[in-house]
Protein backbone atom coordinates (compact mmCIF):
# COMPACT_ATOMS: atom_id res chain seq x y z
CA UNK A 1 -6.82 13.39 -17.23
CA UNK A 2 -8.72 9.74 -16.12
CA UNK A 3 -6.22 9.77 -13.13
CA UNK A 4 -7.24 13.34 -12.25
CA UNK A 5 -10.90 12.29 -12.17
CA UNK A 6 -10.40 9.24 -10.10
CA UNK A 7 -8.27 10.97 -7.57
CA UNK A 8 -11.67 13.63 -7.65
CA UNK A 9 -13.93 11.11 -7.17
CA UNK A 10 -12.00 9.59 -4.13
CA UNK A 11 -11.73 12.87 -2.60
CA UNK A 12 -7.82 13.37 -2.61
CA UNK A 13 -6.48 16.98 -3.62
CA UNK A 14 -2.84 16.98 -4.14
CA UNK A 15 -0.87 19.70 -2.08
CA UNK A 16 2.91 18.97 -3.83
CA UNK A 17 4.55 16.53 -4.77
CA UNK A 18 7.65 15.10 -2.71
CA UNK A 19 11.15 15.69 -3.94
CA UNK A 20 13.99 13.15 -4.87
CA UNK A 21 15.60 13.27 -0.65
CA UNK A 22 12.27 12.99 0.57
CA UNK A 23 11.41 9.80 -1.53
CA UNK A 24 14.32 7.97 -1.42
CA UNK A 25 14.23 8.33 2.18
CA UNK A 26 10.56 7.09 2.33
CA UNK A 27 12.04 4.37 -0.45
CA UNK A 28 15.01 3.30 2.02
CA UNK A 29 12.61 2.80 5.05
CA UNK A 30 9.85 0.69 3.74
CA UNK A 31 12.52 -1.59 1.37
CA UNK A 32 14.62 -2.02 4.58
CA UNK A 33 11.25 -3.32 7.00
CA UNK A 34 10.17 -5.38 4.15
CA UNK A 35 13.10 -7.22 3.51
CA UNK A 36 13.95 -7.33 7.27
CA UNK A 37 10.48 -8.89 7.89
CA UNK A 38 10.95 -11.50 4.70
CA UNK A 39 14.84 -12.65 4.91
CA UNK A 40 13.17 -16.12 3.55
CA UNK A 41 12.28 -14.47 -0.09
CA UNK A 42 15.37 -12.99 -0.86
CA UNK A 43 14.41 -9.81 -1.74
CA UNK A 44 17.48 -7.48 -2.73
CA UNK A 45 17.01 -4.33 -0.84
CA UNK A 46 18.82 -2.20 -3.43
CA UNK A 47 16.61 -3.38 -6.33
CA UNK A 48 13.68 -2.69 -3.66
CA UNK A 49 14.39 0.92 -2.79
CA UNK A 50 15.50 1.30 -6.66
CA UNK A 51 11.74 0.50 -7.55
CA UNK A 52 9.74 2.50 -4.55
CA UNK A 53 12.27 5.40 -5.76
CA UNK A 54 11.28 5.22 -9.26
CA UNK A 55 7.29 6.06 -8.01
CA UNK A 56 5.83 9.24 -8.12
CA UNK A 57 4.81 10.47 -4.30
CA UNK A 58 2.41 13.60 -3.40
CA UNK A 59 0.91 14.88 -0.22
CA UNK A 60 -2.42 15.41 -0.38
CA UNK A 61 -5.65 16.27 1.32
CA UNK A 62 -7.56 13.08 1.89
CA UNK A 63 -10.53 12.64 3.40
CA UNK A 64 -10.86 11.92 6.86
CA UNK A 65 -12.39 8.59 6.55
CA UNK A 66 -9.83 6.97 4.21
CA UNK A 67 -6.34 5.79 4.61
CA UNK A 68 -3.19 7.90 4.79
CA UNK A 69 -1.22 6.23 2.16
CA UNK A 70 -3.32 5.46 -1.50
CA UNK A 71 -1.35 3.71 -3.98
CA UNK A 72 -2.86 4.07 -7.42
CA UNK A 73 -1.47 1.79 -10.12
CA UNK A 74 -2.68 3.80 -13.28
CA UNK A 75 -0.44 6.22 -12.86
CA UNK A 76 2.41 4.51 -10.55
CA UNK A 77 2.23 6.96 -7.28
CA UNK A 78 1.52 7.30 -3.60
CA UNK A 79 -0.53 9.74 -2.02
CA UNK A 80 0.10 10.29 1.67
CA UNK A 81 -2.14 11.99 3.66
CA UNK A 82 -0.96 15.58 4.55
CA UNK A 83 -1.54 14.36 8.31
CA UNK A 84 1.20 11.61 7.93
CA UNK A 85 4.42 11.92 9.83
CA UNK A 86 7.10 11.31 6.68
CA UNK A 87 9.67 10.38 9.13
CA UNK A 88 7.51 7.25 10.96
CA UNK A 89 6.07 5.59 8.09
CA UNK A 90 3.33 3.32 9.16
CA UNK A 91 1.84 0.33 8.20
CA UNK A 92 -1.16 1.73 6.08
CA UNK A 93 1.90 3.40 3.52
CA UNK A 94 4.06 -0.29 3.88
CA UNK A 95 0.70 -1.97 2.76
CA UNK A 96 0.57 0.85 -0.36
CA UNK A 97 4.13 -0.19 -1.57
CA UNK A 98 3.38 -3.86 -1.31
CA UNK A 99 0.18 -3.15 -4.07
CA UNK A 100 3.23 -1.61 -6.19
CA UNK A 101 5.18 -4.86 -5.57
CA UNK A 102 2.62 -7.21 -6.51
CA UNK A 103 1.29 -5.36 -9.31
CA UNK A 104 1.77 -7.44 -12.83
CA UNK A 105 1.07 -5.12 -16.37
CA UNK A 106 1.60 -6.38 -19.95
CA UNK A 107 4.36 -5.32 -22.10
CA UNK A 108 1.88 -2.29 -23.22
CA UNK A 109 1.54 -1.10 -19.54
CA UNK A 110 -1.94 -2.75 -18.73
CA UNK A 111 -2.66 -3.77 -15.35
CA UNK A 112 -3.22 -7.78 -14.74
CA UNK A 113 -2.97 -8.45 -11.71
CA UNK A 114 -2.74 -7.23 -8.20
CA UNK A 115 -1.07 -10.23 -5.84
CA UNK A 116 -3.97 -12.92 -5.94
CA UNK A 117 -6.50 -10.50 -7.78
CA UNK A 118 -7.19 -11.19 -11.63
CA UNK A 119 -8.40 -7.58 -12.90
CA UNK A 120 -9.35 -9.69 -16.25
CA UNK A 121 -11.57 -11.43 -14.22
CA UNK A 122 -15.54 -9.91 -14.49
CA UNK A 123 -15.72 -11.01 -10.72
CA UNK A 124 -13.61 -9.70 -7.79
CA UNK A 125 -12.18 -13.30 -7.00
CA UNK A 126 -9.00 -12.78 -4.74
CA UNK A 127 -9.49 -9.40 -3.56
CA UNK A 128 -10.20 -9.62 0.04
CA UNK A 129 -8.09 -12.24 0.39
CA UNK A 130 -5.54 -10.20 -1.12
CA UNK A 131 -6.24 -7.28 1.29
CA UNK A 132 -6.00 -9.40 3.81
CA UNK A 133 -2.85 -11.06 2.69
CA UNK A 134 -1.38 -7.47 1.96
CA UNK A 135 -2.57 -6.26 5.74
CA UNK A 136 -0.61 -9.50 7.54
CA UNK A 137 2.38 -8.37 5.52
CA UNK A 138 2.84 -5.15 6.26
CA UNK A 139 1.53 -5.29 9.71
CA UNK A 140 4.50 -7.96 10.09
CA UNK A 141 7.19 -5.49 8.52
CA UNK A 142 6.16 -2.78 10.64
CA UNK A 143 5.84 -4.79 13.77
CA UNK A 144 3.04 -3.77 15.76
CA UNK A 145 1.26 -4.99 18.43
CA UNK A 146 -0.65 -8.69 17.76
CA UNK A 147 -4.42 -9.14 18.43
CA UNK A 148 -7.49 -11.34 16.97
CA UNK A 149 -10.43 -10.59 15.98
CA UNK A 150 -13.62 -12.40 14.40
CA UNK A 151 -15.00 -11.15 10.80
CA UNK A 152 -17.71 -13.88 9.03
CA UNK A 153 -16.96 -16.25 12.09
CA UNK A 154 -13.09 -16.53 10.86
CA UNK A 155 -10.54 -15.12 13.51
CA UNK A 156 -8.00 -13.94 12.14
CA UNK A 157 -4.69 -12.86 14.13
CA UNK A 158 -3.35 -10.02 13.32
CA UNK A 159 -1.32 -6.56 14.38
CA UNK A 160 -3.59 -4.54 16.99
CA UNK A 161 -2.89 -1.44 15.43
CA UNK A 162 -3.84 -2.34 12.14
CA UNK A 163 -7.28 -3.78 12.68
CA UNK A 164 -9.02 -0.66 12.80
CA UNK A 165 -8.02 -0.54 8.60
CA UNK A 166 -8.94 -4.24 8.31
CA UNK A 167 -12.55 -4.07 9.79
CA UNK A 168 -12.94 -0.59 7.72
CA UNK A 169 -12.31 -2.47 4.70
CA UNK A 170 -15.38 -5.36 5.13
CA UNK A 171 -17.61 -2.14 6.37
């Protein structure tokens, strides 16, 4: 019921949810640019797309000012945006499966952490760095076009078409 109300509140209505082909073929493609982008970590691609598999993936309405991937931890899915072309995955769904990868929960299921951001923590230490961090990564894996740009007099080099999503996100 909570996850119903939170997916209210942020405006996302889901249409259906995708079959077993559909996800392991979203599964295959963003395992296979992230361990292509990150030989150095080792990452086993089969124990990869096992994982993405294993979520739970919907299209959904989403409003127009959000992104077209939403990852949401408490329940372990992605919601793509109905607009999103399944077959081209871009960067904003990459960056969506990297919060699944980073995620750390308890033995009882509880969230910790998200990459560099404490959840325990009463302050949001880590977060933007670990948007940030997230955005470089997936931007690398999906290869698109490098630019800068200048947010808090930092510049900060990063794929052209992702920094539309990474200025939205200190707006």
């Amino acid at each position: 019921m909570w996850v119903n109300s939170t997916l209210k509140k942020e405006g996302i209505q889901v249409i259906k949810q995708l079959d077993t082909l559909e996800v392991n073929k979203i599964a295959s493609n963003i395992s296979e640019k992230i361990c292509s982008a990150f030989p150095e970590h080792n990452i086993n691609v089969h124990d990869l797309f096992v994982s993405i598999s294993r979520l739970n993936m919907y299209i959904a309405n989403m409003p127009s000012d959000s992104d077209v991937a939403k990852y949401s931890y408490k329940n372990n899915s992605i919601y793509f945006n109905r607009t999103l072309n399944l077959s081209d995955i871009n960067t904003l769904a990459v960056h969506e499966c990297l919060h699944f990868m980073q995620e750390l929960k308890n033995k009882n299921g509880k969230l910790l952490r998200l990459g560099l951001y404490n959840i325990r923590e009463s302050r949001n230490i880590g977060i933007a760095i670990n948007e940030a961090s997230v955005q470089l990564m997936a931007a690398e894996a999906t290869n698109c076009e490098i630019d800068t740009v200048k947010y808090y007099n930092m510049d900060f080099t990063t794929r052209k078409s992702y920094l539309l999503s990474f200025a939205n996100s200190f707006a």
